[in-house]
Protein backbone atom coordinates (compact mmCIF):
# COMPACT_ATOMS: atom_id res chain seq x y z
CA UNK A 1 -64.23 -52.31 -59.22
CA UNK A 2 -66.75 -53.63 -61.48
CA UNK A 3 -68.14 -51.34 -64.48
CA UNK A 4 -71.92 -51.50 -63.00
CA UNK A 5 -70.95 -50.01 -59.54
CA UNK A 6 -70.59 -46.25 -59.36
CA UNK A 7 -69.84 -43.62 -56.73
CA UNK A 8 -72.43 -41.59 -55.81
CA UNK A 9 -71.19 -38.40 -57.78
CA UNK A 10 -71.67 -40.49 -60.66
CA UNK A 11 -75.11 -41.06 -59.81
CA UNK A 12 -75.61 -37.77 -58.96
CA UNK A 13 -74.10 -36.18 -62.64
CA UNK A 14 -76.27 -39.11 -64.63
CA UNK A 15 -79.43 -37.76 -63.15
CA UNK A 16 -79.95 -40.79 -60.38
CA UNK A 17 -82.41 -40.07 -57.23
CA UNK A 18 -80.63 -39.57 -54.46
CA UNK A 19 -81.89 -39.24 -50.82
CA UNK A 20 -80.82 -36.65 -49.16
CA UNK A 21 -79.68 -36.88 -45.37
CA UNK A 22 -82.28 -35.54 -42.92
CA UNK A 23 -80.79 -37.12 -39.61
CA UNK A 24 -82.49 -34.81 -37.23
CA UNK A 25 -85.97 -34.93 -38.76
CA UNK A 26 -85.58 -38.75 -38.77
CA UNK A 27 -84.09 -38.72 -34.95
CA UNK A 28 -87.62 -37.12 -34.41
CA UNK A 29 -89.94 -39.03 -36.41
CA UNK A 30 -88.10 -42.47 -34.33
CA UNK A 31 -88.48 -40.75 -31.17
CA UNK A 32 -91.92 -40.20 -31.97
CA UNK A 33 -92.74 -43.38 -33.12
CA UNK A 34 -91.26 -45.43 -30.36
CA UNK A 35 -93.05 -43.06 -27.43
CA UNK A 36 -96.52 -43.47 -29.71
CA UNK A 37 -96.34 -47.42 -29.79
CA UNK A 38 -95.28 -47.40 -26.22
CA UNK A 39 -98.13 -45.60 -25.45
CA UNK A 40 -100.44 -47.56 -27.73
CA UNK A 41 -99.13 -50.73 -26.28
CA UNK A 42 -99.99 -49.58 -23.11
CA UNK A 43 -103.27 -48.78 -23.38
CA UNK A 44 -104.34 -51.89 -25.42
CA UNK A 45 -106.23 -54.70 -23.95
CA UNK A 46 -106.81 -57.15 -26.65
CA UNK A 47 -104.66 -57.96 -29.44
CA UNK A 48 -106.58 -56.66 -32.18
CA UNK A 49 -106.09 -53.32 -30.04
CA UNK A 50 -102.21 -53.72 -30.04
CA UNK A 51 -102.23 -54.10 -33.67
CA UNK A 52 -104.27 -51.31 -34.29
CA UNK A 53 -101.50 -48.98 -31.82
CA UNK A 54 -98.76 -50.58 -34.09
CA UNK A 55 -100.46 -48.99 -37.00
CA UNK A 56 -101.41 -45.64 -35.83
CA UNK A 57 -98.05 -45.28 -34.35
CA UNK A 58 -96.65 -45.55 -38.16
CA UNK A 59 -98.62 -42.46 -39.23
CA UNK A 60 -98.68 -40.90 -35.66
CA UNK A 61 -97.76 -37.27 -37.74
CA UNK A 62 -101.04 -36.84 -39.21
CA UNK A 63 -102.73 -37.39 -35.56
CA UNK A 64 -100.70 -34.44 -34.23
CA UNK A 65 -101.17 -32.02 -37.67
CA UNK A 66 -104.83 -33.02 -37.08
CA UNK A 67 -104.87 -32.12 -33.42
CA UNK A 68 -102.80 -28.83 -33.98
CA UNK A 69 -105.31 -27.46 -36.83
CA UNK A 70 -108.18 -28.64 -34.46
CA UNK A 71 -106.90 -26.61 -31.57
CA UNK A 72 -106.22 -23.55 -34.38
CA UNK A 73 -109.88 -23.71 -35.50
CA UNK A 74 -108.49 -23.76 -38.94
C-alpha cells in the first residue's frame, strides 16, 4: 500500500467529499433517460432533430417538473 492511497474512512475523517450512494434514484433517472431518447429518437426525422432528442433526454427532469407545475397552475 502506497502512503498516497487511503480508505475511504480516511477520506471521510480528513474532511474529503464523498458521494453518497443513491442507487434507486439513479435506477430512475437511467430508466428515464433511456425511455426519453428512445422516444426522441423515434420521433426525429433529420439528424439535427436526433441530436436535439439526445440533449433533451439529458435534462428530461426539468421537462416533467415543468409539466407537473403547469398542470398544478402553480
Amino acid at each position: 500500500m502506497n502512503s498516497e492511497s487511503t480508505s475511504s474512512e480516511d477520506q471521510h475523517k480528513e474532511g474529503g467529499k464523498r458521494m453518497k450512494n443513491n442507487g434507486v434514484s439513479n435506477g430512475v433517472y437511467g430508466l428515464g433517460f433511456i425511455g426519453a431518447l428512445v422516444f426522441y429518437i423515434q420521433h426525429a426525422a433529420t439528424f439535427g432533430e436526433g441530436v436535439m432528442g439526445l440533449l433533451k433526454a439529458l435534462v428530461w427532469p426539468a421537462f416533467v417538473i415543468y409539466r407537473l407545475m403547469d398542470f398544478l397552475k402553480m
